[in-house]
Protein backbone atom coordinates (compact mmCIF):
# COMPACT_ATOMS: atom_id res chain seq x y z
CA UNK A 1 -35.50 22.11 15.21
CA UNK A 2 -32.41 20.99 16.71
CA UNK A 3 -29.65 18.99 14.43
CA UNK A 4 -28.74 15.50 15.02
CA UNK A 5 -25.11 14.36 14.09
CA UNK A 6 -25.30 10.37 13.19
CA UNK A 7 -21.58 9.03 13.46
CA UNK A 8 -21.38 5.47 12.48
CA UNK A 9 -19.36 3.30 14.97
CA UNK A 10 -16.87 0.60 14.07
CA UNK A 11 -16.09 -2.67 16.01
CA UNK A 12 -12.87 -2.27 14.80
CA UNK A 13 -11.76 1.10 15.12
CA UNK A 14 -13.61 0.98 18.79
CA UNK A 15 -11.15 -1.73 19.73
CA UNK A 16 -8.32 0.14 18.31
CA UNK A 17 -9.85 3.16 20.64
CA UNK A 18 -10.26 1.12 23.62
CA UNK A 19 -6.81 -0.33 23.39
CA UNK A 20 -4.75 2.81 23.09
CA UNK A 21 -6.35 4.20 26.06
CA UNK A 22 -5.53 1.52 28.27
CA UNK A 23 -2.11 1.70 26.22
CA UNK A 24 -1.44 5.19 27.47
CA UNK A 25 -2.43 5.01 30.66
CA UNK A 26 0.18 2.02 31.67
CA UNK A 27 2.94 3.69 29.48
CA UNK A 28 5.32 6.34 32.52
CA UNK A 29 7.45 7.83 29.85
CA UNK A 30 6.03 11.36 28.97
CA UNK A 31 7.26 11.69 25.32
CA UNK A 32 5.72 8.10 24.47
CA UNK A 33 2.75 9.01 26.00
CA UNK A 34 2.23 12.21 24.34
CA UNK A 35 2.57 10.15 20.77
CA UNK A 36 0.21 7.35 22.25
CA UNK A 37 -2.19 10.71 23.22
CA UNK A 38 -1.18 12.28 19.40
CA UNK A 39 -1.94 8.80 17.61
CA UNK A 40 -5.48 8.79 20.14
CA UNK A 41 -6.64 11.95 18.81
CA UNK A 42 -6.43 11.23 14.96
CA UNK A 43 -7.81 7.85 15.91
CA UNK A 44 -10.93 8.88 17.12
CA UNK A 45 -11.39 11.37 14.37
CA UNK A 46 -11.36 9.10 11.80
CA UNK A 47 -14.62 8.76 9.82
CA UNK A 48 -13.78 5.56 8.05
CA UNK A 49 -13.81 1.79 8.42
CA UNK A 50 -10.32 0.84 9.18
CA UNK A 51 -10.31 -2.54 6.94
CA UNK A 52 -6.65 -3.16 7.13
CA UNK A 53 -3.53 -2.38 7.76
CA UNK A 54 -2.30 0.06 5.44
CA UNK A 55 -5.65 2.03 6.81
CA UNK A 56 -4.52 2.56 10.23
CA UNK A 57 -0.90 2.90 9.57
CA UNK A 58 -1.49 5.89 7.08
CA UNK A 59 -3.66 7.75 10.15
CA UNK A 60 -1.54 10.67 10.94
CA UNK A 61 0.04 10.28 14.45
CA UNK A 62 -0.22 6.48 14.58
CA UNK A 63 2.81 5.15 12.35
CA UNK A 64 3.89 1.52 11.50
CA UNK A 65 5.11 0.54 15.18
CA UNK A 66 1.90 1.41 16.99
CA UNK A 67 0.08 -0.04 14.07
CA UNK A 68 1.79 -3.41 13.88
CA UNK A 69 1.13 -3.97 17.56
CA UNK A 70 -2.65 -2.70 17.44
CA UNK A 71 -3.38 -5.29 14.55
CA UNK A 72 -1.31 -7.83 16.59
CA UNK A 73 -4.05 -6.96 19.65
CA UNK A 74 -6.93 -7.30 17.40
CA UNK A 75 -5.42 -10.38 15.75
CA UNK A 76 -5.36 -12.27 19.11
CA UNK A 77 -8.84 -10.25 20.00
CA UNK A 78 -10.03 -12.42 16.98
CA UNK A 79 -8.71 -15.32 18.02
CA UNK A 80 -10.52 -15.63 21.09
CA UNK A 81 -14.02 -15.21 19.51
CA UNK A 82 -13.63 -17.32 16.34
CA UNK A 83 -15.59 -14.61 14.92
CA UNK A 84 -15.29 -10.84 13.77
CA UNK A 85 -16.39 -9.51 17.10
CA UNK A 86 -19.56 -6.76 17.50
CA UNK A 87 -19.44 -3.51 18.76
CA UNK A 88 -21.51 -4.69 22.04
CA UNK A 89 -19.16 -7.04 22.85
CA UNK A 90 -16.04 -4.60 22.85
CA UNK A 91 -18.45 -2.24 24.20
CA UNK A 92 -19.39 -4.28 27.63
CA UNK A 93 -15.49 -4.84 28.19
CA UNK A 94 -14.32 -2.29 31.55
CA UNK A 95 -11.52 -0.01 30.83
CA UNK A 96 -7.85 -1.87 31.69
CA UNK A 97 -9.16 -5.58 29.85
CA UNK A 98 -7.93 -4.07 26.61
CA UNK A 99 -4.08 -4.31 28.08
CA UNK A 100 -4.43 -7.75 28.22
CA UNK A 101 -4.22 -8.01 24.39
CA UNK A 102 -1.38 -6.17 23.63
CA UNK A 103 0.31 -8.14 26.19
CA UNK A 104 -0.24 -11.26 24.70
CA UNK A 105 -0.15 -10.07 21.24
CA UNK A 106 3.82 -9.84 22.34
CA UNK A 107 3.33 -13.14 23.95
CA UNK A 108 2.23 -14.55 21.05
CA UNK A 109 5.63 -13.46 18.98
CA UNK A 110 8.22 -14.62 21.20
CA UNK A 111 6.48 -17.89 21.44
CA UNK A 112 6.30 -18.42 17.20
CA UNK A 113 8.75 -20.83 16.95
CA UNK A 114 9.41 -21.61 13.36
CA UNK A 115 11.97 -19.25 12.66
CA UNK A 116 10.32 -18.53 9.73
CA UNK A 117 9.70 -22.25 8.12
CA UNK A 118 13.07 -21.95 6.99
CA UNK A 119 14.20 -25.29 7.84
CA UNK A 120 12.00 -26.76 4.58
CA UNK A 121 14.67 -24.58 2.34
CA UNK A 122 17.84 -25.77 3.41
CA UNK A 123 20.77 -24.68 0.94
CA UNK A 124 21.33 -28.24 -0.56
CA UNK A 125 25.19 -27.44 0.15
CA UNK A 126 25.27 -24.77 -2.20
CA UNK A 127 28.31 -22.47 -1.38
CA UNK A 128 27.63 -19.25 -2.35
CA UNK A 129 30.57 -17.87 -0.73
CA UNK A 130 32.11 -19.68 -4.10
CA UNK A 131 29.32 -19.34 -6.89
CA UNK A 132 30.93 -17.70 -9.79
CA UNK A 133 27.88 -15.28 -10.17
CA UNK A 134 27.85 -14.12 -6.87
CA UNK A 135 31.75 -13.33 -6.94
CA UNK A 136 31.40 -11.12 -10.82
CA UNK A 137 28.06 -9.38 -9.00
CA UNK A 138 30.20 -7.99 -5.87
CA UNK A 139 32.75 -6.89 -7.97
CA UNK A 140 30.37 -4.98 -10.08
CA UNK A 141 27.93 -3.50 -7.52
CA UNK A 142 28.23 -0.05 -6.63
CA UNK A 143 25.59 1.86 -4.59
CA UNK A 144 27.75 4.42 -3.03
CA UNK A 145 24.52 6.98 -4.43
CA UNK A 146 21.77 4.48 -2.77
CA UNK A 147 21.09 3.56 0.42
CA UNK A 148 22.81 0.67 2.38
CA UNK A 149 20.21 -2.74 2.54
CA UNK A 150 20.34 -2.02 6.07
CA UNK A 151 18.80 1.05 5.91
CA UNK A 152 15.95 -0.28 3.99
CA UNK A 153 12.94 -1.13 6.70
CA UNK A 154 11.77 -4.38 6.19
CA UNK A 155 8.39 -5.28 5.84
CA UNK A 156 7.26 -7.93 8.42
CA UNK A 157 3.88 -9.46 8.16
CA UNK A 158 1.03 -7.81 9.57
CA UNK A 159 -0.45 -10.43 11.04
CA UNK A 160 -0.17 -13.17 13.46
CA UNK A 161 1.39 -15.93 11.04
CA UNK A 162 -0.44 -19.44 10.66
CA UNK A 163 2.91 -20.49 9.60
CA UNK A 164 5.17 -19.52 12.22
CA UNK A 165 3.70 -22.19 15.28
CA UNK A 166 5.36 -23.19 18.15
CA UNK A 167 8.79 -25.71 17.82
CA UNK A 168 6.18 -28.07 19.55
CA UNK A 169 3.18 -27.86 17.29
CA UNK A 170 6.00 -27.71 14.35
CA UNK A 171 7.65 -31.30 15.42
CA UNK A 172 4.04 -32.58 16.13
CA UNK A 173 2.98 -31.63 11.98
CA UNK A 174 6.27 -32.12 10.80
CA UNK A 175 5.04 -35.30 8.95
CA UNK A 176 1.85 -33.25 7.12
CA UNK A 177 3.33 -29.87 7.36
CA UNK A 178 2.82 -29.82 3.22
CA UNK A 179 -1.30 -29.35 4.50
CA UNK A 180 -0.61 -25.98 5.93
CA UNK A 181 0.96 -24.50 3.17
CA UNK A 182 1.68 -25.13 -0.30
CA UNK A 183 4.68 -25.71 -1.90
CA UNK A 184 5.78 -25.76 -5.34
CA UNK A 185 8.60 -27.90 -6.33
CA UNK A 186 9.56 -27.11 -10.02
CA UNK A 187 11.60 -29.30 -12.15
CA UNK A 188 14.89 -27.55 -11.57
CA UNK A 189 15.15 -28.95 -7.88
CA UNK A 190 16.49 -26.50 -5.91
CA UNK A 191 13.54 -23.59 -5.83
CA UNK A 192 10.96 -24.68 -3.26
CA UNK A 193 8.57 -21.49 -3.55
CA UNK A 194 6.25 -21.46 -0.02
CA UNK A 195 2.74 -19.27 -0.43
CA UNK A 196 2.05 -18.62 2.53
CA UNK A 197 -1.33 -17.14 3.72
CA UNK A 198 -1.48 -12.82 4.11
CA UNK A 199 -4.45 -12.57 6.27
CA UNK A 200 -5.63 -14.39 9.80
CA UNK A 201 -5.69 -17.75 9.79
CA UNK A 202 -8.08 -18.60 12.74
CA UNK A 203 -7.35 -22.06 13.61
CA UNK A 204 -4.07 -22.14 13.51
CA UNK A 205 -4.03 -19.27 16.17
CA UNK A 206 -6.99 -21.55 18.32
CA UNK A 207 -4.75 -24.42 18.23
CA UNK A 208 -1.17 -22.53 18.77
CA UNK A 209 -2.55 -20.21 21.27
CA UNK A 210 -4.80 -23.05 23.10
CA UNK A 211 -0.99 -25.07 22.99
CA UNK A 212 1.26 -22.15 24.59
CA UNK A 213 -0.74 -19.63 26.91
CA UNK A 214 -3.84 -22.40 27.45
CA UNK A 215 -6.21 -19.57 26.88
CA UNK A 216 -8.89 -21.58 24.66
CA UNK A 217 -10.20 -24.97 24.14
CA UNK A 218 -8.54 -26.22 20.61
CA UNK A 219 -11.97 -28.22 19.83
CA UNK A 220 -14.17 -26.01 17.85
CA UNK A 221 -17.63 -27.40 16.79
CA UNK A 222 -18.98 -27.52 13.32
CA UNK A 223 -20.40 -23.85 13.44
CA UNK A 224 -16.76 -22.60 14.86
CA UNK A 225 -15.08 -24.99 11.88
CA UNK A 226 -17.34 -23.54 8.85
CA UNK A 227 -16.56 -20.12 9.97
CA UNK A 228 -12.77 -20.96 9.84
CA UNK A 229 -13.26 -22.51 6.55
CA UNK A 230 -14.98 -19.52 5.43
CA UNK A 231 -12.14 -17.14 6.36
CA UNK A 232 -9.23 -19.45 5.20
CA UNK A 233 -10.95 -19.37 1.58
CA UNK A 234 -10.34 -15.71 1.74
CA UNK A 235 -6.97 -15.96 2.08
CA UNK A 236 -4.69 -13.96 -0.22
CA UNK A 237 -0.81 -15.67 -0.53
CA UNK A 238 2.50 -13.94 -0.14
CA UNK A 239 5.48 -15.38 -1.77
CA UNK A 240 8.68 -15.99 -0.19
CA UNK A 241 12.04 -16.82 -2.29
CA UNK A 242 15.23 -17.93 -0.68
CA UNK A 243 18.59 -17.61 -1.53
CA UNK A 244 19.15 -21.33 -2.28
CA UNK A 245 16.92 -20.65 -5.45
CA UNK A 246 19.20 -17.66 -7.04
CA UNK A 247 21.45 -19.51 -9.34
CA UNK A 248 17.89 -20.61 -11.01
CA UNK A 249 16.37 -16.96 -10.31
CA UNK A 250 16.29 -13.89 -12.26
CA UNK A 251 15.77 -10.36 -11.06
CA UNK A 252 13.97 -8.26 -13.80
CA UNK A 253 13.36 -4.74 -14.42
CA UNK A 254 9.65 -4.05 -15.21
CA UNK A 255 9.09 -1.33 -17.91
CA UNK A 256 5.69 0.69 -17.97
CA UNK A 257 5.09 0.49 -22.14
CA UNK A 258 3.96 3.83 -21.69
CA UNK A 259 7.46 5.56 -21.31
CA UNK A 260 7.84 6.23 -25.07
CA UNK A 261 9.07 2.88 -26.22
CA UNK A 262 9.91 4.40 -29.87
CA UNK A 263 11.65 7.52 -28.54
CA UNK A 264 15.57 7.55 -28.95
CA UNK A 265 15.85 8.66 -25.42
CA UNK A 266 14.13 5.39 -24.39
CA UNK A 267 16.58 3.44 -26.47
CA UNK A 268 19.58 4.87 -24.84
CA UNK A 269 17.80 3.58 -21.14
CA UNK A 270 17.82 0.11 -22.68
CA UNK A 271 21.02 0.24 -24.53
CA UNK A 272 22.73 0.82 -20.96
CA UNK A 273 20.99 -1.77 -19.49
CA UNK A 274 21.90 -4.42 -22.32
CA UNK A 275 25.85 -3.27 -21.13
CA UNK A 276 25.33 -3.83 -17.69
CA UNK A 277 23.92 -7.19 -18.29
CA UNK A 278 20.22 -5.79 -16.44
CA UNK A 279 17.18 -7.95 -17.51
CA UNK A 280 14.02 -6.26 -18.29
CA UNK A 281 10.46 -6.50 -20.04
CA UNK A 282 7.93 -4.04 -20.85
CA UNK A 283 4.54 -4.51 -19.43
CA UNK A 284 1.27 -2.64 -19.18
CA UNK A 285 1.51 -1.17 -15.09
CA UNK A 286 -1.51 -0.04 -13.27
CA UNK A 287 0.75 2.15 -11.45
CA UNK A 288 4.42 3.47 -11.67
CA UNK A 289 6.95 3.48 -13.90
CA UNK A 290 9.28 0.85 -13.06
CA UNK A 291 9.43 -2.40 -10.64
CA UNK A 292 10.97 -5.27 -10.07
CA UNK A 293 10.14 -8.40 -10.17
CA UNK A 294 11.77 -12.14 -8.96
CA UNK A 295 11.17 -14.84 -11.51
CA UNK A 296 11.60 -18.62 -10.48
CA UNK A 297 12.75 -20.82 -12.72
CA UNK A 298 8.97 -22.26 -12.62
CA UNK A 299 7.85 -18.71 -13.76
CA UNK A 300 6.37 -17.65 -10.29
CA UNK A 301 7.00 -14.20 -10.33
CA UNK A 302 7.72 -12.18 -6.91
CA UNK A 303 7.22 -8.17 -6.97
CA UNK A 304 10.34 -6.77 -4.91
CA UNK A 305 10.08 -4.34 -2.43
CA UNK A 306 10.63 -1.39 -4.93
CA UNK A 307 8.24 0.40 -7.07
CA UNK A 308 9.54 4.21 -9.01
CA UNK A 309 7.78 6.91 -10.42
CA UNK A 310 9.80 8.63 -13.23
CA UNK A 311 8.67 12.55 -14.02
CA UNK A 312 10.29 15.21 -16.17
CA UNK A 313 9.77 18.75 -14.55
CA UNK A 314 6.78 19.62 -17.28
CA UNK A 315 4.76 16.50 -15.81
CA UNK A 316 5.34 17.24 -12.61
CA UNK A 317 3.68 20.66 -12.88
CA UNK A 318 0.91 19.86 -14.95
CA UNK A 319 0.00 16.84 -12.86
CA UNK A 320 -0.15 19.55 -9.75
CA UNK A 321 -2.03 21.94 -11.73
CA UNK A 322 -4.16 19.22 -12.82
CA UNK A 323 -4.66 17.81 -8.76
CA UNK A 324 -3.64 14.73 -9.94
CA UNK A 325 -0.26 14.73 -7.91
CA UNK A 326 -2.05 13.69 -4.28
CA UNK A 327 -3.65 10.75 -6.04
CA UNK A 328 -1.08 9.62 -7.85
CA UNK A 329 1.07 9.63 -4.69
CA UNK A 330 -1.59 8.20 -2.80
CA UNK A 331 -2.43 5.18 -5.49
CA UNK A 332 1.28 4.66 -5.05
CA UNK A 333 0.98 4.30 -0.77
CA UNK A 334 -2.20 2.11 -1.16
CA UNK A 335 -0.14 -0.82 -3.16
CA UNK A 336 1.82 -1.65 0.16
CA UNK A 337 5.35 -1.72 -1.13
CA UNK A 338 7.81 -0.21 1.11
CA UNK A 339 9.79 1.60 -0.77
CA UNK A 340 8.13 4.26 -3.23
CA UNK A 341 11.22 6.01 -5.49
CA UNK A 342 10.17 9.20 -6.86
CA UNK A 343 12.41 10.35 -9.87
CA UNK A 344 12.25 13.94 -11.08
CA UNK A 345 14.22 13.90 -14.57
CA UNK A 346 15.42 17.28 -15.74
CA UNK A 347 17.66 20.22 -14.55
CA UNK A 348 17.19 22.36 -11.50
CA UNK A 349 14.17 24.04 -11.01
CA UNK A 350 13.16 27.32 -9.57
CA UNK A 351 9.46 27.48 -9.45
CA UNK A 352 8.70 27.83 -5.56
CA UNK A 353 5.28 25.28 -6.00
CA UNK A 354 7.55 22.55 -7.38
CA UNK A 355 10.15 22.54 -4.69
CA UNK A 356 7.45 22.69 -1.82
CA UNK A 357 6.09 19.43 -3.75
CA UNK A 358 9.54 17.14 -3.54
CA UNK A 359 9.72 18.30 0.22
CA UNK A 360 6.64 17.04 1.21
CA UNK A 361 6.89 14.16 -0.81
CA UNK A 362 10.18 13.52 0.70
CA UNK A 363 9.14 14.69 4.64
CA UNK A 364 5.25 13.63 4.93
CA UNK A 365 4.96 10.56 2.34
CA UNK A 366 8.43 9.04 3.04
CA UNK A 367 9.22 8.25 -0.44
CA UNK A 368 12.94 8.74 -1.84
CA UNK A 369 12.92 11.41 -3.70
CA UNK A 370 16.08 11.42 -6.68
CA UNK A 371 16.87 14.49 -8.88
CA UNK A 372 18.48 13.28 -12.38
CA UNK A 373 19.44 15.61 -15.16
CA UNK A 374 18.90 13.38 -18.08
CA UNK A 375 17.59 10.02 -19.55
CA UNK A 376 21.37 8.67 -19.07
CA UNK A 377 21.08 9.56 -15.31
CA UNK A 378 17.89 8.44 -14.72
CA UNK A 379 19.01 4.52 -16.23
CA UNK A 380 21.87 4.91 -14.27
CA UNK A 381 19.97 5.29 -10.68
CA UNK A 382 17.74 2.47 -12.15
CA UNK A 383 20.70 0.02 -12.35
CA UNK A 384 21.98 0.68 -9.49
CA UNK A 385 18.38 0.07 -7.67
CA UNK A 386 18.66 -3.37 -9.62
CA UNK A 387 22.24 -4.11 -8.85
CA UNK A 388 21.32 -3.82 -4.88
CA UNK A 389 18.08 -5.98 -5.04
CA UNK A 390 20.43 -8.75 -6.83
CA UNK A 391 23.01 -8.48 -4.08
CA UNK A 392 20.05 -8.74 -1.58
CA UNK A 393 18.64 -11.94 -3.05
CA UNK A 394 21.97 -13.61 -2.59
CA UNK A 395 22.14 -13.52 1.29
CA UNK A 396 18.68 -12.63 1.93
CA UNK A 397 15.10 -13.87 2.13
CA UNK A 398 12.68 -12.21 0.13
CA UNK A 399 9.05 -12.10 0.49
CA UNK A 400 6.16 -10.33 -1.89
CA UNK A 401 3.18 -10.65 -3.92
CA UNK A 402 3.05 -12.16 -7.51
CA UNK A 403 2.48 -9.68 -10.36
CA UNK A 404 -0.67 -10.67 -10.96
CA UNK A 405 -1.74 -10.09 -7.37
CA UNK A 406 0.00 -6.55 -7.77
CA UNK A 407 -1.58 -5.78 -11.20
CA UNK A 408 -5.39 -6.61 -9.53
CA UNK A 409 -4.44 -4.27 -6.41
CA UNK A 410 -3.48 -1.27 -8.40
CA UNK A 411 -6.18 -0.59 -10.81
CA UNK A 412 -7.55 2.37 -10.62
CA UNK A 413 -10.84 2.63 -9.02
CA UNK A 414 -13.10 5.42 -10.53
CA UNK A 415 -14.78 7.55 -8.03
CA UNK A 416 -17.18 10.42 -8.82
CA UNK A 417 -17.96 13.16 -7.05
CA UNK A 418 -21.36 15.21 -7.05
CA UNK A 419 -19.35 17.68 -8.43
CA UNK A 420 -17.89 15.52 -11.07
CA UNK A 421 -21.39 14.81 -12.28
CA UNK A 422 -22.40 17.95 -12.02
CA UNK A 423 -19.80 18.98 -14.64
CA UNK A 424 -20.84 16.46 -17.30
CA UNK A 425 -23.81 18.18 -17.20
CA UNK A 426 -22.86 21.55 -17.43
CA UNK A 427 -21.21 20.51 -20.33
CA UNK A 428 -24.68 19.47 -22.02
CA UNK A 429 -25.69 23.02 -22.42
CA UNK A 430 -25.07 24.64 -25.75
CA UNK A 431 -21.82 27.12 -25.94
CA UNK A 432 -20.26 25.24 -22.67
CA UNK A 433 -16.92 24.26 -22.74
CA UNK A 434 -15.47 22.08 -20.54
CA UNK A 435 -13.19 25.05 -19.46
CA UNK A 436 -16.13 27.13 -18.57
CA UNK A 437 -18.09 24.47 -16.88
CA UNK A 438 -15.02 24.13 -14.82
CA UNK A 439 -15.40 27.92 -13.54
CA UNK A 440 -18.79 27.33 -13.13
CA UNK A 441 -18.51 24.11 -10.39
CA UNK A 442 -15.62 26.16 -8.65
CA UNK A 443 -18.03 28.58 -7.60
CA UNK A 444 -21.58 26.30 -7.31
CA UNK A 445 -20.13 22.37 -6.90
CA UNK A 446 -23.70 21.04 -6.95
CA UNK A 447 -27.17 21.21 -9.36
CA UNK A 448 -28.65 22.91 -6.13
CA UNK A 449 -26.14 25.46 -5.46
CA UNK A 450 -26.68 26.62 -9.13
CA UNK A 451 -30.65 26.30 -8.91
CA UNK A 452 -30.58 28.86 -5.53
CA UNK A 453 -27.62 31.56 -6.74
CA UNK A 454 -30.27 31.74 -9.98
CA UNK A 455 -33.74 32.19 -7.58
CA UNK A 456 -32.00 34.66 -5.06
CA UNK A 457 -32.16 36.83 -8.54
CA UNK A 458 -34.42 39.07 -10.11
CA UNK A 459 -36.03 37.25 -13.07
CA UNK A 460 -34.32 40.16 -15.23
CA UNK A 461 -30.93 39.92 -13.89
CA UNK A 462 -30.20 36.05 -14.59
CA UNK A 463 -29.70 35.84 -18.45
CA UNK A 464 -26.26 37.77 -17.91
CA UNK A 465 -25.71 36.49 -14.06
CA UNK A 466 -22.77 34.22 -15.58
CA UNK A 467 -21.42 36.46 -17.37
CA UNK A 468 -20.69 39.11 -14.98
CA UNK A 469 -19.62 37.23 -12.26
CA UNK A 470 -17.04 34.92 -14.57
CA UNK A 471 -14.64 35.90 -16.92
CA UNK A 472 -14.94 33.81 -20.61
CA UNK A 473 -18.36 33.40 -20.06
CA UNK A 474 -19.92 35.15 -22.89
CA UNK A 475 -23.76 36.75 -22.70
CA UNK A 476 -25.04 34.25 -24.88
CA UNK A 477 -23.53 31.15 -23.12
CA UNK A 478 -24.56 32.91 -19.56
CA UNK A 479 -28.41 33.30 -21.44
CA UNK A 480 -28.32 29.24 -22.35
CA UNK A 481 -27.31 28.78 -19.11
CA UNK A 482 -30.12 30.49 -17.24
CA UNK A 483 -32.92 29.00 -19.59
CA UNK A 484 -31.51 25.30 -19.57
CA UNK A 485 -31.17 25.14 -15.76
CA UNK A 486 -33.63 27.56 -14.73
CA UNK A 487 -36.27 28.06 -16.51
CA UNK A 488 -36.61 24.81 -18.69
């Protein structure tokens, strides 16, 4: 009997597929062509659903430049069809139609005319050039140890923004603009906090793409509307913050109350920060140690674009030992924010296993990897993190998630293996430890694996099978084992 392979297809991965081929084959430069061909390769390999996109971005070979302007092409894809397309329709398009959407993906950009809705958040003639906060924070700021704001990539969008229409369509809603996105005006009076929407907003792509390339009719009917309505309820909201709001904004350092709140190490952290004048709270985190957060003075909080994990050299080794490191790192990717700090508090190490670690977290995961010898270093690099993200919300606009949207992301989702399961059970049988039921699923991960290494034996030979094939697993234990899974 011959073996069948069943590979299950997705629309949106075959899109991605169909467009990078077309992609490569109108690119003439060599070197781009061989990372279009590189990012090709890993694309098609990939077994999984590509739901968004953090998913194709963390494919190897594909990056956050080819990614942005795939999701752009499926974005406008999207747009055309009012719906999720299917796999036959992407399937009957002809090889060279995919081009078309990456072109006008592009299009699509240059012709977003809202420069970013910014013209709803004027200043209100504050001069900030003159603010007396602004003038004792630049004195104070140093960051000659951390990078320069410039360095720091920003985060666009990843999608086509409903928000950012066409000067025309803008003028034409001026009047009702308030019906395409909400915003809060608190009591204070000069924070005006827009939400604005994280995933595809269909009609306002029918209606600004119908406007400025004439591609569509912008009359949908009432099954085209529902479906809109059905996607725009789905919408999750990012927050943006502008500077005209920072004399009524704080910037707050978020504590995990797990880093030993009662030590006297952890009181020296918040004793510095109390001299520096650095705001912070302790809160329960789903994931890392630290954050930061902006608060309005309406209470809306913003999570900045920097997240830290803090460990001593004794975690760090028993969390490798332990295979936790890889999903810690990759619970850490999976939140979205750019920047990912890794601390490693204690003095220089020489064990070869936890040097190769930093390196790849530094080279493959792109996260900034700091060394600190103590507690007193450690605060130090965390005020100066703090210090920068104030001078940033001065002059800059700042966009994020709330907390609460952050919190909900990062809980840990608990997934169990068949081998997993197949250690609770092991554990079960009289005289088994959970340190020799790990031994045992090393060498036989399933039930079945067990049941056939016991029947490829003599009936003699399997009370002490265990036993002399795995070291700390006494006769007795090896006997239970052969009568409770074997026998019984």
């Amino acid at each position: 009997m011959n073996r069948v392979k069943i590979c299950r297809i997705f629309p949106r991965n075959r899109f991605y597929i169909k467009v990078l081929l077309d992609w490569k084959e109108s690119v003439e430069d060599r070197n781009f062509r061989s990372v279009l061909c590189r990012a090709l390769i890993n694309l098609r390999a990939y077994p999984l659903d590509i739901a968004t996109f953090t998913d194709l971005k963390n494919i190897r070979g594909v990056g956050d430049q080819i990614a942005r302007r795939l999701e752009e092409a499926w974005n406008v894809f999207c747009s055309r069809n009012l719906i999720v397309p299917s796999l036959r329709e992407i399937n009957q398009m002809k090889k060279g139609e995919f081009l078309q959407f990456l072109n006008l993906s592009n299009s699509f950009q240059q012709k977003s005319g809202l420069s970013r809705t910014m013209k709803t958040l004027s200043a209100d003639g504050i001069d900030f050039a003159k603010s007396r906060s602004v003038k004792y924070l630049a004195q104070r700021a140093d960051a000659e140890n951390m990078k320069p704001c410039n360095s720091i990539r920003k985060r666009r969008m990843r999608t086509v923004q409903p928000l950012q229409l066409s000067e025309k369509l803008a003028q034409e809603n001026e009047s009702t603009i308030s019906s395409s996105m909400a915003v809060n005006e608190p009591y204070c009076g000069e924070v005006q906090v827009i939400q604005k929407p994280d995933v595809l907003n269909v009609k306002a792509m029918v209606d600004c793409v119908s406007n400025d390339i004439g591609l569509i009719s912008p009359v949908a009917n009432d099954d085209e509307m529902e479906q809109i309505c059905a996607l725009s309820q789905k919408c999750d909201v990012n927050i943006i913050y502008h500077p005209s709001a920072f004399n009524t904004s704080q910037v707050i350092l978020i504590i995990d109350n797990r880093e030993n709140a009662n030590t006297r190490k952890f009181q020296q952290m918040c004793s510095m920060f109390q001299k520096k004048g650095i705001f912070y709270e302790m809160r329960s985190l789903s994931v890392g140690d630290y954050l930061w957060i902006m608060r309005m003075c309406d209470g809306t909080e913003i999570v900045l674009d920097s997240i830290v994990e803090r460990k001593t050299l004794e975690d760090l080794w028993s969390s490798i030992v332990q295979r936790r490191y890889e999903e810690q790192k990759q619970r850490l990717i999976s939140i979205g924010i750019p920047n990912i700090i890794y601390i490693l508090e204690g003095f220089m190490i020489s064990e070869l296993a936890l040097e190769q670690a930093l390196v790849t977290t530094y080279v493959e995961n792109r996260f900034l990897v700091y060394r600190t010898s103590n507690v007193e270093h450690t605060s130090l690099v965390l005020s100066k993190i703090t210090e920068r993200l104030i001078r940033r919300a001065v002059t800059q606009e700042l966009t994020g998630m709330s907390f609460e949207k952050f919190q909900k992301m990062s809980k840990k989702t608990q997934y169990r293996s068949v081998k997993d399961v197949f250690l609770r059970q092991l554990v079960v049988c009289p005289q088994i430890s959970v340190q020799k039921a790990s031994l045992i699923v090393d060498r036989f991960p399933s039930f079945t694996a067990l049941t056939v290494f016991y029947a490829s034996l003599p009936k003699e030979q399997r009370a002490e099978a265990l036993s002399e094939n795995f070291l700390g697993i006494t006769k007795t234990a090896s006997a239970n084992m052969a009568r409770f899974y074997f026998e019984i």
